[in-house]
PDB file of N, CA and C in Angstrom:
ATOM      1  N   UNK A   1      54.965  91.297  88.489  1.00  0.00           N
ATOM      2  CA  UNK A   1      54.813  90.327  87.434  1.00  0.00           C
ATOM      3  C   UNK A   1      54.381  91.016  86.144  1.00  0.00           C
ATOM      4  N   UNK A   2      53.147  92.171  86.434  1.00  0.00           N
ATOM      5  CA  UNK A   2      52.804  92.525  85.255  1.00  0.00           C
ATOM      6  C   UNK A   2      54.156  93.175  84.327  1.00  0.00           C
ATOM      7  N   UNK A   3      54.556  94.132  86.061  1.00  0.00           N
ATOM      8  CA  UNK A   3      55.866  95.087  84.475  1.00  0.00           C
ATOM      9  C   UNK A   3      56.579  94.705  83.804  1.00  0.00           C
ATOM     10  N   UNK A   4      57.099  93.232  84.472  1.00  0.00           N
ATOM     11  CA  UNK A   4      58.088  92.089  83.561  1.00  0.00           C
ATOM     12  C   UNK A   4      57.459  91.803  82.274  1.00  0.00           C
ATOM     13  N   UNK A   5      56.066  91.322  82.391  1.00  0.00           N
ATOM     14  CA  UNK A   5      55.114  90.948  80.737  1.00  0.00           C
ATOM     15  C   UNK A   5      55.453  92.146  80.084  1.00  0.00           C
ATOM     16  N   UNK A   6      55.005  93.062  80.306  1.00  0.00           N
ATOM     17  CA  UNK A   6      54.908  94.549  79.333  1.00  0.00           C
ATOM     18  C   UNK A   6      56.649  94.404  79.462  1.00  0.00           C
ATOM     19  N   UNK A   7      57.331  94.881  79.683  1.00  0.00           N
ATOM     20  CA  UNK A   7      58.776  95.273  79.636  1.00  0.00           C
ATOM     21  C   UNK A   7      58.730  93.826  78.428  1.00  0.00           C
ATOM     22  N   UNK A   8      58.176  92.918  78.143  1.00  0.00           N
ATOM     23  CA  UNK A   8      58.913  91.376  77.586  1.00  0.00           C
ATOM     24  C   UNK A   8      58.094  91.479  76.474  1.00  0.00           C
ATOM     25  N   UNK A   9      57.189  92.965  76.497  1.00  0.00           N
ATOM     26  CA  UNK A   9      56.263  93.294  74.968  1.00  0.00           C
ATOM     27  C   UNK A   9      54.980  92.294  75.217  1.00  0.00           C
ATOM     28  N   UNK A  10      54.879  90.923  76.223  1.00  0.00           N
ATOM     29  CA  UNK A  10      53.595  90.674  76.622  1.00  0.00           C
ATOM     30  C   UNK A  10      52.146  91.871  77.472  1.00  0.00           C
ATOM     31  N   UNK A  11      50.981  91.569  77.094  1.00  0.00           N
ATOM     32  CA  UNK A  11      50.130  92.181  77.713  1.00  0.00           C
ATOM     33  C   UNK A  11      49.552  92.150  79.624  1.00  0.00           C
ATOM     34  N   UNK A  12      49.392  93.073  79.390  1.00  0.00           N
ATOM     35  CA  UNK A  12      48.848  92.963  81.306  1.00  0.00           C
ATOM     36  C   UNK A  12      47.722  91.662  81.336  1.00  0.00           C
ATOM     37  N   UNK A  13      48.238  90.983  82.680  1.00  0.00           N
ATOM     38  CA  UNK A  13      46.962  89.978  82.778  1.00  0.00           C
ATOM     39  C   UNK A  13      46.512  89.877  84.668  1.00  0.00           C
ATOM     40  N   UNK A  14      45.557  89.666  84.767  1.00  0.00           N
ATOM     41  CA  UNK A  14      44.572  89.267  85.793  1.00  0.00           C
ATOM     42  C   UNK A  14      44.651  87.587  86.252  1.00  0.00           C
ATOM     43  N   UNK A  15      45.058  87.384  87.512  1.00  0.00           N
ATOM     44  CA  UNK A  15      44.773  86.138  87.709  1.00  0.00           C
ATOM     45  C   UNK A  15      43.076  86.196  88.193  1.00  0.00           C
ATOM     46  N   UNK A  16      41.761  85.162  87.409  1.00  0.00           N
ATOM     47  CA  UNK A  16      41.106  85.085  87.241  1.00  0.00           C
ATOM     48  C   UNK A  16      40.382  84.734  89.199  1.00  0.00           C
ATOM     49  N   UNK A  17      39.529  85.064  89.355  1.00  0.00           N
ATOM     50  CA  UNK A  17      38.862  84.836  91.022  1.00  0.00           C
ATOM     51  C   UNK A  17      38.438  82.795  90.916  1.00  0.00           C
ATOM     52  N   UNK A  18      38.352  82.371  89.733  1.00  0.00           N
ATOM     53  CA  UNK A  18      38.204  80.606  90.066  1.00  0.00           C
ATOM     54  C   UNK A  18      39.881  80.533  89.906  1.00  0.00           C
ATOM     55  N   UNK A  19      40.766  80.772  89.211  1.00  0.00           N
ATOM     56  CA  UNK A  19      42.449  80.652  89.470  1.00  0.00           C
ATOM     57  C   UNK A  19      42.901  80.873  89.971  1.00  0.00           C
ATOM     58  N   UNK A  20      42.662  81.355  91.685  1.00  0.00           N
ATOM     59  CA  UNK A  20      43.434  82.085  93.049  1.00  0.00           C
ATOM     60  C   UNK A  20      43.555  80.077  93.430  1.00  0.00           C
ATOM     61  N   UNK A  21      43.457  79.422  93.784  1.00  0.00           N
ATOM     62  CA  UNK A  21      43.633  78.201  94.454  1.00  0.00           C
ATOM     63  C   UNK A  21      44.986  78.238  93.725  1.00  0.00           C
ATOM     64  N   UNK A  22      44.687  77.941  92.754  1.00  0.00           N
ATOM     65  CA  UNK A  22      45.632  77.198  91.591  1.00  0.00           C
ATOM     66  C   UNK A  22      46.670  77.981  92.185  1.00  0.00           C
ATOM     67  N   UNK A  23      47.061  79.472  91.634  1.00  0.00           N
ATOM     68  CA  UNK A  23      47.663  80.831  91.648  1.00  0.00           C
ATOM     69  C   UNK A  23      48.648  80.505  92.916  1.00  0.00           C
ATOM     70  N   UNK A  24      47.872  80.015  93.980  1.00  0.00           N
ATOM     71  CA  UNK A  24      48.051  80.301  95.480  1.00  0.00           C
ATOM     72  C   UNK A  24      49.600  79.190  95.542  1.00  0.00           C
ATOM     73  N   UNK A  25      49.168  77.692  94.943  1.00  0.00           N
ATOM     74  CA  UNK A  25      50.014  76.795  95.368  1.00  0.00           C
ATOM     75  C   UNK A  25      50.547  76.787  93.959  1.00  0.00           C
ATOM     76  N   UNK A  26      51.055  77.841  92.749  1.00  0.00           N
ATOM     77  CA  UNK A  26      51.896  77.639  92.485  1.00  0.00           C
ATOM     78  C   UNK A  26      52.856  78.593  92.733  1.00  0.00           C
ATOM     79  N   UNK A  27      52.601  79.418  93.469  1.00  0.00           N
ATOM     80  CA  UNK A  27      53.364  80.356  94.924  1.00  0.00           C
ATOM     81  C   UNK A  27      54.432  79.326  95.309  1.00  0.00           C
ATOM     82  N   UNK A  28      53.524  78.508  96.104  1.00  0.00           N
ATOM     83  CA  UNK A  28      53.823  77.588  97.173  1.00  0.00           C
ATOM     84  C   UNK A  28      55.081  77.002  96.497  1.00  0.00           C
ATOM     85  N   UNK A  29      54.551  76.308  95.319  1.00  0.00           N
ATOM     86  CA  UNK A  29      55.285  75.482  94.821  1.00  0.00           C
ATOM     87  C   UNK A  29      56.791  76.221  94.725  1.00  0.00           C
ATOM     88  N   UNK A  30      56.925  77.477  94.109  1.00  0.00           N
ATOM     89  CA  UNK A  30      57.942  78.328  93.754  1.00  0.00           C
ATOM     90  C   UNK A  30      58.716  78.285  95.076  1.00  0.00           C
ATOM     91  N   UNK A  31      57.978  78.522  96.250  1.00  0.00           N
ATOM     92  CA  UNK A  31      58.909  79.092  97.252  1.00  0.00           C
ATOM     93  C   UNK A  31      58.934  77.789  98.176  1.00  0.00           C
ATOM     94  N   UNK A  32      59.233  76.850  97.913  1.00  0.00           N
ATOM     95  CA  UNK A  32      59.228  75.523  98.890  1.00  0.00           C
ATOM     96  C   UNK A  32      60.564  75.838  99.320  1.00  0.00           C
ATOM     97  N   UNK A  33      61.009  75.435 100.400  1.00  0.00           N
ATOM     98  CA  UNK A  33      62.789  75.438 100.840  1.00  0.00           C
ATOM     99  C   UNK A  33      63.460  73.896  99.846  1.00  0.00           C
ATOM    100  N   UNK A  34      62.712  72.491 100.027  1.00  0.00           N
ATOM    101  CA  UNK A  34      62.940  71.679  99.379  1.00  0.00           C
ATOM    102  C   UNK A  34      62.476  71.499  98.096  1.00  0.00           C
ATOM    103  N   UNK A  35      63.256  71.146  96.745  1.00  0.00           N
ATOM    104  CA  UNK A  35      62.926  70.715  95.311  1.00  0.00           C
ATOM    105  C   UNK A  35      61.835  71.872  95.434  1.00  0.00           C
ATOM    106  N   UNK A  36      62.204  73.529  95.138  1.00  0.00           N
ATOM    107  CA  UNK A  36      60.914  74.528  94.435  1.00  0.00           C
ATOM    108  C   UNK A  36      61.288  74.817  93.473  1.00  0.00           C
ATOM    109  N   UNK A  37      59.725  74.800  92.901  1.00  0.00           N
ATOM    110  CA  UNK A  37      59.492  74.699  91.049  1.00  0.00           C
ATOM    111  C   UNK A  37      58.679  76.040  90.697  1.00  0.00           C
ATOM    112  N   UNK A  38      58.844  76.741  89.743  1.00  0.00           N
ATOM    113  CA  UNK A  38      58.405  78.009  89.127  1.00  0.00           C
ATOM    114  C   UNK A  38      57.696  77.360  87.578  1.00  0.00           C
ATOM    115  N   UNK A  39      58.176  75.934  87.780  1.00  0.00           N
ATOM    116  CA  UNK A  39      56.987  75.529  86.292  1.00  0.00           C
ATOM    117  C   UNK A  39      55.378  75.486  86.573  1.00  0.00           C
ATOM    118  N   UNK A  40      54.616  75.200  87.662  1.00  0.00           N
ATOM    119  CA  UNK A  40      53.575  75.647  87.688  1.00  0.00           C
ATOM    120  C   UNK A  40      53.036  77.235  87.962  1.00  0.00           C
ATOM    121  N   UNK A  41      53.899  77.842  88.166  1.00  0.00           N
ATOM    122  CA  UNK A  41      53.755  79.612  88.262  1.00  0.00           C
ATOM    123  C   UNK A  41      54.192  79.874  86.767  1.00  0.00           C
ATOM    124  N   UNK A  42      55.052  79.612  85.855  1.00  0.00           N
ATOM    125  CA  UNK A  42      55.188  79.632  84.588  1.00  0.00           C
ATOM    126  C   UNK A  42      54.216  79.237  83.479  1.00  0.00           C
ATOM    127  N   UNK A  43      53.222  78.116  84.127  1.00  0.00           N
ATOM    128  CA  UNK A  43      52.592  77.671  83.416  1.00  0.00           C
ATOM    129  C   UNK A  43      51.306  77.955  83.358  1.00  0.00           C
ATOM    130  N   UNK A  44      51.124  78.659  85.130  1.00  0.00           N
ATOM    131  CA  UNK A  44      49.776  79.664  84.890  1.00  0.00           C
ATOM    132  C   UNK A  44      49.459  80.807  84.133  1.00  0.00           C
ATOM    133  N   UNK A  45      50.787  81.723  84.487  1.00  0.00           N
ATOM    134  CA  UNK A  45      51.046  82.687  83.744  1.00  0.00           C
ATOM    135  C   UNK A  45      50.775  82.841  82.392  1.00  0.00           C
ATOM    136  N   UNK A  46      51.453  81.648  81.953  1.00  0.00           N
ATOM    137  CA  UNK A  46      51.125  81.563  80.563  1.00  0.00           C
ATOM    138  C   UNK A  46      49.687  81.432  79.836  1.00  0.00           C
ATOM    139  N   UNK A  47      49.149  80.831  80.886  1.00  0.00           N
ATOM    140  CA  UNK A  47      47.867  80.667  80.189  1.00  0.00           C
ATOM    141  C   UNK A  47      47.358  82.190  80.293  1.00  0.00           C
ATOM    142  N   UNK A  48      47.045  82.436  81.713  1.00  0.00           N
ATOM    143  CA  UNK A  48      46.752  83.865  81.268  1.00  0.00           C
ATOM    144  C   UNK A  48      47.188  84.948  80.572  1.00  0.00           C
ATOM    145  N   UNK A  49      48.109  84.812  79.760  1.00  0.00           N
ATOM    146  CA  UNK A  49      48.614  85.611  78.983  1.00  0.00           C
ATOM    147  C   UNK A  49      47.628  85.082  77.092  1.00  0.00           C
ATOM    148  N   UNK A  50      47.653  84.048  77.405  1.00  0.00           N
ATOM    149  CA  UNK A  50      46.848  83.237  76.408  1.00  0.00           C
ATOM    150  C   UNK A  50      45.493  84.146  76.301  1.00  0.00           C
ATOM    151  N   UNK A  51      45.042  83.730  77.672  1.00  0.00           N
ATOM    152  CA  UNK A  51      43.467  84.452  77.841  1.00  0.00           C
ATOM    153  C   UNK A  51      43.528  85.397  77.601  1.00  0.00           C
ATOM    154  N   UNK A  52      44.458  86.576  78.017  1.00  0.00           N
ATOM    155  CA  UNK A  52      44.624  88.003  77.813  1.00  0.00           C
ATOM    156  C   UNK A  52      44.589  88.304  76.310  1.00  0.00           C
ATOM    157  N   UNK A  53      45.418  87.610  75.305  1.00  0.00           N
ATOM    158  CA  UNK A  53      45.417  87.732  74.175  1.00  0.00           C
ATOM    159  C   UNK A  53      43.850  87.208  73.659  1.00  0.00           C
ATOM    160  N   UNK A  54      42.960  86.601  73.742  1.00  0.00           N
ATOM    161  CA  UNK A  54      41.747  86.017  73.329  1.00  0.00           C
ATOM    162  C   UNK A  54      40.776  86.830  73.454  1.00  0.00           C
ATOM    163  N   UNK A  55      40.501  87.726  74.755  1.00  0.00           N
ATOM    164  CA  UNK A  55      40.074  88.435  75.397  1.00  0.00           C
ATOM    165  C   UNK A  55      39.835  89.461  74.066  1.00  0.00           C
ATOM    166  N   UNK A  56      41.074  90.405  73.952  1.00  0.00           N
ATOM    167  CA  UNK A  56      41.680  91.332  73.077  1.00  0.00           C
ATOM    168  C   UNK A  56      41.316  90.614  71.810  1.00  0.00           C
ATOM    169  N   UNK A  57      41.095  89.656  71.500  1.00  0.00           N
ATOM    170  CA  UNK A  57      41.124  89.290  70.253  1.00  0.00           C
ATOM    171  C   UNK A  57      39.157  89.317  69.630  1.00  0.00           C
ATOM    172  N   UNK A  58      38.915  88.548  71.089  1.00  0.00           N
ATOM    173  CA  UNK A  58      37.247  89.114  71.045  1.00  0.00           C
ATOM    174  C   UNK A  58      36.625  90.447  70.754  1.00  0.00           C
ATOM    175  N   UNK A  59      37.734  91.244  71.782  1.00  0.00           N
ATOM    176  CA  UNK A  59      36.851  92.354  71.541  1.00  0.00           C
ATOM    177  C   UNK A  59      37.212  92.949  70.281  1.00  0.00           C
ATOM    178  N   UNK A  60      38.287  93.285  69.803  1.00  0.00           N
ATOM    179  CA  UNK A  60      38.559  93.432  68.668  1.00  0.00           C
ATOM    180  C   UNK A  60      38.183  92.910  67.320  1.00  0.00           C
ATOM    181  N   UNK A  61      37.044  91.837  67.668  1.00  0.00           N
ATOM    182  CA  UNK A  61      37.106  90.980  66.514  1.00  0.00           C
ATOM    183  C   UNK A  61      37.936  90.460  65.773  1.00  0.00           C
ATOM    184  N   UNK A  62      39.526  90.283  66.005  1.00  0.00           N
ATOM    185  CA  UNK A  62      40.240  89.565  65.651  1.00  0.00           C
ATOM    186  C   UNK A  62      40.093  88.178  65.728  1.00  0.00           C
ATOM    187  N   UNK A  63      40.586  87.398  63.928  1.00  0.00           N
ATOM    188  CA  UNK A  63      39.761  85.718  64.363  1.00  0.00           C
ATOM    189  C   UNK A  63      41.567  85.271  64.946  1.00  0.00           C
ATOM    190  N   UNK A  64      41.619  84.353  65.447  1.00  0.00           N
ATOM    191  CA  UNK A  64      42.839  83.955  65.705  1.00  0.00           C
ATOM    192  C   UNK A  64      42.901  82.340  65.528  1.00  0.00           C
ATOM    193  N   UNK A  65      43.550  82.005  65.235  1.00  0.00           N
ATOM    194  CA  UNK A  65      44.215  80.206  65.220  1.00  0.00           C
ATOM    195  C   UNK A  65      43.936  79.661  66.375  1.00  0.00           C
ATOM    196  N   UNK A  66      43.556  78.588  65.749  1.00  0.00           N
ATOM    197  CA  UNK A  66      42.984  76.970  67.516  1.00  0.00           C
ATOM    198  C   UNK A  66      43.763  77.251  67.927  1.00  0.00           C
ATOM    199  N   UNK A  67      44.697  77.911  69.225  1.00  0.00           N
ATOM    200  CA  UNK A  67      45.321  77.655  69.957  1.00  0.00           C
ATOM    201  C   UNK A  67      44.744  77.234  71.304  1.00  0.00           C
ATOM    202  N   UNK A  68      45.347  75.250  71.725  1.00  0.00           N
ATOM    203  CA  UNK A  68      44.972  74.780  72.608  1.00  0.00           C
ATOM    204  C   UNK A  68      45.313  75.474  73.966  1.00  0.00           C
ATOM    205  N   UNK A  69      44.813  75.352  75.309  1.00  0.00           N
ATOM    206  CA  UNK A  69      45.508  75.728  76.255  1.00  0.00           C
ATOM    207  C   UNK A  69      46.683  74.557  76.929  1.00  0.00           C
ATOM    208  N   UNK A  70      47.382  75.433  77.322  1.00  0.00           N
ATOM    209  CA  UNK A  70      48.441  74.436  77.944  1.00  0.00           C
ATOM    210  C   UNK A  70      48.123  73.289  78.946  1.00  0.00           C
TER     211      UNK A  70
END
């Protein structure tokens, strides 16, 4: 997952130790045999890519724009 972000010019991210539940069943969700969905694995991702950028933005002291989470 990560080399796809970096190869896509996104940053490396960490699924967080309270976001493994979540993480887990949107696995699930992806790989169901019936109606499987990659929008809740898309939509985690994303956030942590969010966080990843905030993170970086903290430490850097970069101010950045309200961006809500998804």
């Amino acid at each position: 997952m990560n080399l796809i972000l970096v190869n896509k010019g996104y940053c490396v991210v960490s699924i967080p130790p309270i976001w493994r539940h979540k993480y887990i069943q949107a696995l699930i969700a992806a790989q169901r045999a019936v109606n499987p969905s990659d929008e809740p694995f898309n939509l985690l991702i994303a956030e942590c890519v969010l966080e990843a950028q905030r993170d970086y933005s903290r430490m850097l002291r970069i101010p950045l724009a309200n961006i809500t989470p998804l």
